[in-house]
Protein backbone atom coordinates (compact mmCIF):
# COMPACT_ATOMS: atom_id res chain seq x y z
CA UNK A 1 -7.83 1.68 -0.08
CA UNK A 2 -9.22 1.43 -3.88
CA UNK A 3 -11.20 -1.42 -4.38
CA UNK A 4 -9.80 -3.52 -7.22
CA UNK A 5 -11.47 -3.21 -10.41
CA UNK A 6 -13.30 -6.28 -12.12
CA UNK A 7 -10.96 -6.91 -14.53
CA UNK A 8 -8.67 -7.57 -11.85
CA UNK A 9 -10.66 -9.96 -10.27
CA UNK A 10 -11.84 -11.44 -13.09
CA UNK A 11 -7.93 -12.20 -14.32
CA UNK A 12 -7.13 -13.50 -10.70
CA UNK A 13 -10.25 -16.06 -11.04
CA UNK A 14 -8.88 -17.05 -14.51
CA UNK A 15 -5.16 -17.89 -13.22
CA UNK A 16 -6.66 -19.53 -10.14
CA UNK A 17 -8.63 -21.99 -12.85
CA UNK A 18 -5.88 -22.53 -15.03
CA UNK A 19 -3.02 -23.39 -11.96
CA UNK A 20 -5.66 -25.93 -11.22
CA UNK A 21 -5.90 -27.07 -14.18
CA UNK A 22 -2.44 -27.89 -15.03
CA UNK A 23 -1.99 -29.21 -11.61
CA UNK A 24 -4.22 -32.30 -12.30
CA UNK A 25 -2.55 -34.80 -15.08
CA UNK A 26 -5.80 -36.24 -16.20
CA UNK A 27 -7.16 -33.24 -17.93
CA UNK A 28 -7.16 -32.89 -21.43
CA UNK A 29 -8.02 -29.84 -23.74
CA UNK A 30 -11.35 -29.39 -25.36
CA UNK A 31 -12.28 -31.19 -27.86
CA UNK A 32 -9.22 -33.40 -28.44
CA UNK A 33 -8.58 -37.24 -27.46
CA UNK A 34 -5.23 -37.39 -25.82
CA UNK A 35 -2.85 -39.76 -24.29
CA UNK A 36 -4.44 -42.42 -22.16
CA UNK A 37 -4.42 -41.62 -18.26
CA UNK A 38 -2.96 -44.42 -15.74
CA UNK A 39 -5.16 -44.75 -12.31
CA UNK A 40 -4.44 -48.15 -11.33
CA UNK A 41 -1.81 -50.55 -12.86
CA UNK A 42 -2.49 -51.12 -15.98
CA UNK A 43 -5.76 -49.66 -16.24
CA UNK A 44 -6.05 -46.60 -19.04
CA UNK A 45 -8.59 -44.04 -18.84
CA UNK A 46 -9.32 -42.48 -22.24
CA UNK A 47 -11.61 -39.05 -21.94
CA UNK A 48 -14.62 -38.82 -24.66
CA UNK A 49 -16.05 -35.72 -24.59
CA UNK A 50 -19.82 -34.59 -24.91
CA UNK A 51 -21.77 -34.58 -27.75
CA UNK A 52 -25.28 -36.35 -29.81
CA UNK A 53 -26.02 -38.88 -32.19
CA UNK A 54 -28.58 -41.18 -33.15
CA UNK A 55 -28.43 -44.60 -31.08
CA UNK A 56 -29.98 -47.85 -32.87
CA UNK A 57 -31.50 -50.76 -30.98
CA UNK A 58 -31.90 -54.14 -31.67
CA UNK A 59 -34.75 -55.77 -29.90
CA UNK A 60 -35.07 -59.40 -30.77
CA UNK A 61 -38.59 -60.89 -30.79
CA UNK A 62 -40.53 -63.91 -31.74
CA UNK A 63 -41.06 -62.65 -35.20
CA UNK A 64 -37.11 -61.73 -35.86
CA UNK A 65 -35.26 -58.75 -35.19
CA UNK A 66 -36.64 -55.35 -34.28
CA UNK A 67 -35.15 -52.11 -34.54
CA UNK A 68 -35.79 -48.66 -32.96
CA UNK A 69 -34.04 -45.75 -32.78
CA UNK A 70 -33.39 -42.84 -30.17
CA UNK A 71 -31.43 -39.85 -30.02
CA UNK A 72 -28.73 -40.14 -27.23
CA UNK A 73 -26.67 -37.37 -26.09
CA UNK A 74 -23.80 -36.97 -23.66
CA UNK A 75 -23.95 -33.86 -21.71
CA UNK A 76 -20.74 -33.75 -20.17
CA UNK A 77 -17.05 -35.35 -20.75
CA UNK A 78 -16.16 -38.54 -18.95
CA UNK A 79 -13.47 -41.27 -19.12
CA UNK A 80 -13.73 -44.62 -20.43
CA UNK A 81 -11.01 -47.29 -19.46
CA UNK A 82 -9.44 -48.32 -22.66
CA UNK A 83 -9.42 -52.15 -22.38
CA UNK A 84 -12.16 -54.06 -20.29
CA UNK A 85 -10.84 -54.88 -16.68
CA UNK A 86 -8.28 -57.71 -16.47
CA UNK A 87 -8.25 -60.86 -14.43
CA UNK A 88 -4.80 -58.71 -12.78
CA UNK A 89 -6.53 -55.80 -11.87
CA UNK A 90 -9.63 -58.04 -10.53
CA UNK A 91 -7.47 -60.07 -8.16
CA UNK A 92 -6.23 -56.83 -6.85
CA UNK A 93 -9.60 -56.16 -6.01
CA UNK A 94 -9.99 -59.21 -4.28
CA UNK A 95 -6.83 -59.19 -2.73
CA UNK A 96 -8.12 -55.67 -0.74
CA UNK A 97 -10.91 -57.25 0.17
CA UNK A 98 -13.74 -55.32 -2.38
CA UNK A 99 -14.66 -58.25 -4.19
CA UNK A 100 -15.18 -61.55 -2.86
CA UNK A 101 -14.32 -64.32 -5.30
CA UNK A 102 -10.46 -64.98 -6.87
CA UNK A 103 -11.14 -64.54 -10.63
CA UNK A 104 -11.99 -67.55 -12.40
CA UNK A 105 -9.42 -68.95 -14.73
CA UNK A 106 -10.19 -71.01 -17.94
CA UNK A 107 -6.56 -73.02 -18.54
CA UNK A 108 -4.97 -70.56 -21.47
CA UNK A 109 -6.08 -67.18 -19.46
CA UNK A 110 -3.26 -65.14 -18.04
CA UNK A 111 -3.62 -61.84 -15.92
CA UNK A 112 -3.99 -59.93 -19.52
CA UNK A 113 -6.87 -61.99 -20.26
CA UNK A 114 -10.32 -59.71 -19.57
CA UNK A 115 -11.78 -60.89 -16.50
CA UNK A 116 -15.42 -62.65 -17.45
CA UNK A 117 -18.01 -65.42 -15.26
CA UNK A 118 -18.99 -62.15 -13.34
CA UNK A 119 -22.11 -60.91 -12.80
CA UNK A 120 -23.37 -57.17 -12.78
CA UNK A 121 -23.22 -57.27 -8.90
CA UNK A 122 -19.92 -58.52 -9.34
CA UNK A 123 -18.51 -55.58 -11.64
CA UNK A 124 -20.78 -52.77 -9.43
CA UNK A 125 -18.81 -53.98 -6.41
CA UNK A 126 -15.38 -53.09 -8.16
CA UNK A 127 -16.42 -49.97 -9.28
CA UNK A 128 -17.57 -49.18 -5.49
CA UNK A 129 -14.12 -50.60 -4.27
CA UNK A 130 -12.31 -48.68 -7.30
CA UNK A 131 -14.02 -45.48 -6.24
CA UNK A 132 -13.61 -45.92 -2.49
CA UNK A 133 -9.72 -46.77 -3.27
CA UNK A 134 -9.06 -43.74 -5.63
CA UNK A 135 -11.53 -40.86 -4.26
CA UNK A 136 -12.67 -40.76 -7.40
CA UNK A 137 -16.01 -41.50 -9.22
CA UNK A 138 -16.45 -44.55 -10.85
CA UNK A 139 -19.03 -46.53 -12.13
CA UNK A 140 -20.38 -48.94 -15.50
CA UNK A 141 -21.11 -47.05 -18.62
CA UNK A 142 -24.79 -46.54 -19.67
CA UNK A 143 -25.49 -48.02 -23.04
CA UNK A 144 -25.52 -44.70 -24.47
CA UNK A 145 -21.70 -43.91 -23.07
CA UNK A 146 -20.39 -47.41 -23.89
CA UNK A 147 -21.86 -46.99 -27.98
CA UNK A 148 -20.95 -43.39 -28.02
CA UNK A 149 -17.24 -44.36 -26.82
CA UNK A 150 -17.43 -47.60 -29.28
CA UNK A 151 -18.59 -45.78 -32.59
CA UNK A 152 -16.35 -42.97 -31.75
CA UNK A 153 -19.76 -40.55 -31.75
CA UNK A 154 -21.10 -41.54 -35.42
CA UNK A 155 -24.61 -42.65 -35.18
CA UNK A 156 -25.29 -46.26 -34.47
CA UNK A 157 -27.66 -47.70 -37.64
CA UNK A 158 -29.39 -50.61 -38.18
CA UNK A 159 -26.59 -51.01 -41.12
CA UNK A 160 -23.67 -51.13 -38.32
CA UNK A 161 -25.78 -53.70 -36.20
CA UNK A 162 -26.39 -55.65 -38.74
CA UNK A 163 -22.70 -55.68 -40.07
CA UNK A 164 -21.62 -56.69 -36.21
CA UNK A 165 -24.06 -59.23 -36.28
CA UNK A 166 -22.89 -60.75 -40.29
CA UNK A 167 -18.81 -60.52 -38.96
CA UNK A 168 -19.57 -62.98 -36.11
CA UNK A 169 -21.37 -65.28 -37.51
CA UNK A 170 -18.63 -65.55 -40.29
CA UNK A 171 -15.75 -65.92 -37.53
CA UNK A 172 -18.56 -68.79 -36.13
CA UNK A 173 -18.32 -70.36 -39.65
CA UNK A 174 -15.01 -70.25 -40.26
CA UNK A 175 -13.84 -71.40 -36.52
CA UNK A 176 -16.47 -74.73 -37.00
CA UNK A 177 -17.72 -73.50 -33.27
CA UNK A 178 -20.03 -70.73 -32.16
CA UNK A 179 -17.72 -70.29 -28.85
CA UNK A 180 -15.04 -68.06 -29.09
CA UNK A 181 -11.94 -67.89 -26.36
CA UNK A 182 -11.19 -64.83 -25.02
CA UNK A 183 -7.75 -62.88 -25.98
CA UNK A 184 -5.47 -60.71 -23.84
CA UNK A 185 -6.69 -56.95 -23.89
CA UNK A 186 -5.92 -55.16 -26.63
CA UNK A 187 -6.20 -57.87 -29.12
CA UNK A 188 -8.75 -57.15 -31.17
CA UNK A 189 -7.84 -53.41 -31.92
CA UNK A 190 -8.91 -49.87 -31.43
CA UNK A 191 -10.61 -47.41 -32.34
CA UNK A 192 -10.13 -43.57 -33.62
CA UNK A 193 -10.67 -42.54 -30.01
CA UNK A 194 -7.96 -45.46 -28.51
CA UNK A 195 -10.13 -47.49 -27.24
CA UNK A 196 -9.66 -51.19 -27.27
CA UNK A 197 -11.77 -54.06 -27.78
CA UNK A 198 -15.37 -53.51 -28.83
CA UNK A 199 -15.87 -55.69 -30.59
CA UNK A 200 -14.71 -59.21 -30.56
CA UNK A 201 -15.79 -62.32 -27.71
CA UNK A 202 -15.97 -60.60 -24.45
CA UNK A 203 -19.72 -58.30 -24.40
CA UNK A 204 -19.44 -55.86 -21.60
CA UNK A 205 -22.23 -55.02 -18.68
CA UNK A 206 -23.46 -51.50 -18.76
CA UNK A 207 -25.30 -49.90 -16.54
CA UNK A 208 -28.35 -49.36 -17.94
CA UNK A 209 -31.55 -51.23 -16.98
CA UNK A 210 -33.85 -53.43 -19.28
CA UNK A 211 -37.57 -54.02 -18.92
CA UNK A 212 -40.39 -55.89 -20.64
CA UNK A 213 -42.43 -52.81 -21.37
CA UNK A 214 -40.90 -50.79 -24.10
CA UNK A 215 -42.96 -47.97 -22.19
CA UNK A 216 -40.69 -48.34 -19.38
CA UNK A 217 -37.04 -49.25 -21.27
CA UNK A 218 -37.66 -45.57 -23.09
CA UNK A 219 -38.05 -43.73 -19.62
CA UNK A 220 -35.16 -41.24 -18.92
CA UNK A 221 -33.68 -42.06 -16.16
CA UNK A 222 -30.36 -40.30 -14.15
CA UNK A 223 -26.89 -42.02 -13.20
CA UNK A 224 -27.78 -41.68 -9.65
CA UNK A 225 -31.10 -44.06 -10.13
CA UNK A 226 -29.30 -46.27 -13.19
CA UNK A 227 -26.60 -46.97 -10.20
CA UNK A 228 -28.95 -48.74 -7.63
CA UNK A 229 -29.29 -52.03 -7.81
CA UNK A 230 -32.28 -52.61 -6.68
CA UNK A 231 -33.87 -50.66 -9.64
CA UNK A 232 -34.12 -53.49 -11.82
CA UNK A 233 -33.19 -57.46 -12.26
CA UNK A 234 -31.89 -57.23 -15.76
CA UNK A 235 -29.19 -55.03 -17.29
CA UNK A 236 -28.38 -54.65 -20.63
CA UNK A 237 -24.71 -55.90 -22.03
CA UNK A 238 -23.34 -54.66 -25.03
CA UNK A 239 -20.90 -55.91 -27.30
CA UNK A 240 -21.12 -57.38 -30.93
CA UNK A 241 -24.71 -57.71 -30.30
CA UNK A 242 -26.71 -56.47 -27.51
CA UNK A 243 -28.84 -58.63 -24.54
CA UNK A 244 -29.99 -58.31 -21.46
CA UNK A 245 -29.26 -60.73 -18.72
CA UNK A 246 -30.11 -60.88 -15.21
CA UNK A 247 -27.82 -58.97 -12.72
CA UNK A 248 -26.91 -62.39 -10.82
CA UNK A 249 -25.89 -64.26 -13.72
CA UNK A 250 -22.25 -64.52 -15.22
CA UNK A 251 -22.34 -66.49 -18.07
CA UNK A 252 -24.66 -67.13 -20.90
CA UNK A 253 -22.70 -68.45 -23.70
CA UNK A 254 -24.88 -71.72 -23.77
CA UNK A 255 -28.25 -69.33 -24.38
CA UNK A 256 -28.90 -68.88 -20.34
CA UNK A 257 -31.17 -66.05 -19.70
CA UNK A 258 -29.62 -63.98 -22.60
CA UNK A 259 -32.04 -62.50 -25.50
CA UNK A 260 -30.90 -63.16 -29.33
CA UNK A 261 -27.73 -65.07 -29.79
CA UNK A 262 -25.98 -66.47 -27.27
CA UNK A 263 -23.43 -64.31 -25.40
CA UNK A 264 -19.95 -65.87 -25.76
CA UNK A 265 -18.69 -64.52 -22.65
CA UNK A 266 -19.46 -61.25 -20.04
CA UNK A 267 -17.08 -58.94 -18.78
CA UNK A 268 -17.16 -55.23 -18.41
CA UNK A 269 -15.01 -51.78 -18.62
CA UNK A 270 -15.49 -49.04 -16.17
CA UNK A 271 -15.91 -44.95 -16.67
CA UNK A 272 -14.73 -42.51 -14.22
CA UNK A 273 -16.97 -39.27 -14.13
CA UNK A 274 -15.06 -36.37 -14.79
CA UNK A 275 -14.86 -33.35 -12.01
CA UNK A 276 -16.10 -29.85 -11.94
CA UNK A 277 -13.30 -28.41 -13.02
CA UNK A 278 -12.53 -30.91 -15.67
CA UNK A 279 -15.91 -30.21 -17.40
CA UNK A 280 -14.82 -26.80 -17.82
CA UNK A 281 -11.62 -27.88 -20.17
């Protein structure tokens, strides 16, 4: 019997891929941001695919502000939930026994209200419950995925910190109070890339860590060692500004153990890490 040539085979492996492919609803085409995907109710994953750009930091300090810069890049495509995890989908949680504590309502919150008083624990325990309940991966977003998601993949200046910075304090000024309530997802727009909310009062954890040597905050270090959390007490959030806070707190509006201004409230978005055959799309 001839043995079939490698054209054949090769064509055979290509069909195989792309009958997988099409069998999986999630996966999008290369290089273009598509419809939204629905996981759980009412959560939206949006994919961002790979790429580099230049990622500026704001480091408060006694003597003001203090910038440095870093080039970040994304090796491989992953999806972003397009609006930060609801008091709804955290009961849900609850209710299945992942996450211990009913969320906690402030008196004109509804279930499309982001879910905030949580600490990092508390959103690294959903993910782990989300990921046990789906058979899928999911996790927090490092700083570098949450900006690179948030700026759409244009480089992150000191110009567009300082412009996030200006904008709040002039909603501050004009609302005579430096608090700001939260609003239902999706309330304080999108971006080019669909994804919702930013900007605006809720800053989101992220899963990277934050130390007090700058030696040891500009280490590389992988998902796998970023998602123990034991590695370090502080993580950083990331919203109109940036701060770190300690993993066990869940609110920091009043100044707590935030850095720079104070953090009106904390909540957090997930990402779901794409699969092998979805990095090849």
């Amino acid at each position: 019997m001839p043995r079939p040539s490698l054209f054949a085979v090769v064509s055979v492996f290509l069909v195989t891929l792309c009958l997988a492919a099409f069998a999986q609803i999630h996966w999008n085409w290369i290089g273009v941001q598509t419809a939204p995907v629905a996981t759980l109710p009412g959560l939206e994953m949006q994919r961002v695919d790979g790429g580099s750009y230049n990622l500026t930091i704001l480091v408060p300090d006694s003597f003001g502000r203090k910038y440095y810069s870093k080039p970040a890049r994304i090796d491989a495509p992953f999806y972003i939930s397009r609006h930060e995890i609801t008091i709804d989908q955290w009961d849900r949680c609850v209710a299945a026994g992942g996450c211990d504590n009913p969320a906690r309502r402030r008196s004109y919150q509804t279930g499309d209200h982001p879910v905030t008083l949580v600490s990092w624990f508390d959103a690294y325990r959903f993910t782990q419950w989300l990921s046990e309940t789906t058979g899928e991966t999911y996790r927090l977003p490092t700083e570098e995925e949450w900006a690179y998601a948030a700026f759409t993949g244009a480089d992150v200046t000191r110009d567009t910190i300082d412009d996030l910075i200006l904008d709040r304090q002039m909603i501050q000024a004009a609302n005579m109070s430096p608090f700001r309530k939260t609003e239902v997802v999706g309330a304080n727009g999108q971006n080019d890339w669909s994804i919702a909310d930013t900007t605006g009062s809720v800053w989101e954890w992220t899963l990277t860590c934050w130390f007090s040597s700058d030696e040891e905050n500009r280490r590389p270090r992988t998902i796998a060692q970023l998602s123990n959390p034991e590695l370090c007490p502080n993580r950083i959030v990331q919203g109109d500004e940036r701060a770190h806070v300690p993993f066990f707190v869940d609110k920091v509006y009043a100044g707590g153990c935030g850095t720079g201004s104070p953090v009106d409230h904390i909540g957090f978005r997930v990402v779901r890490e794409a699969g092998m055959l979805e990095r090849l799309l």
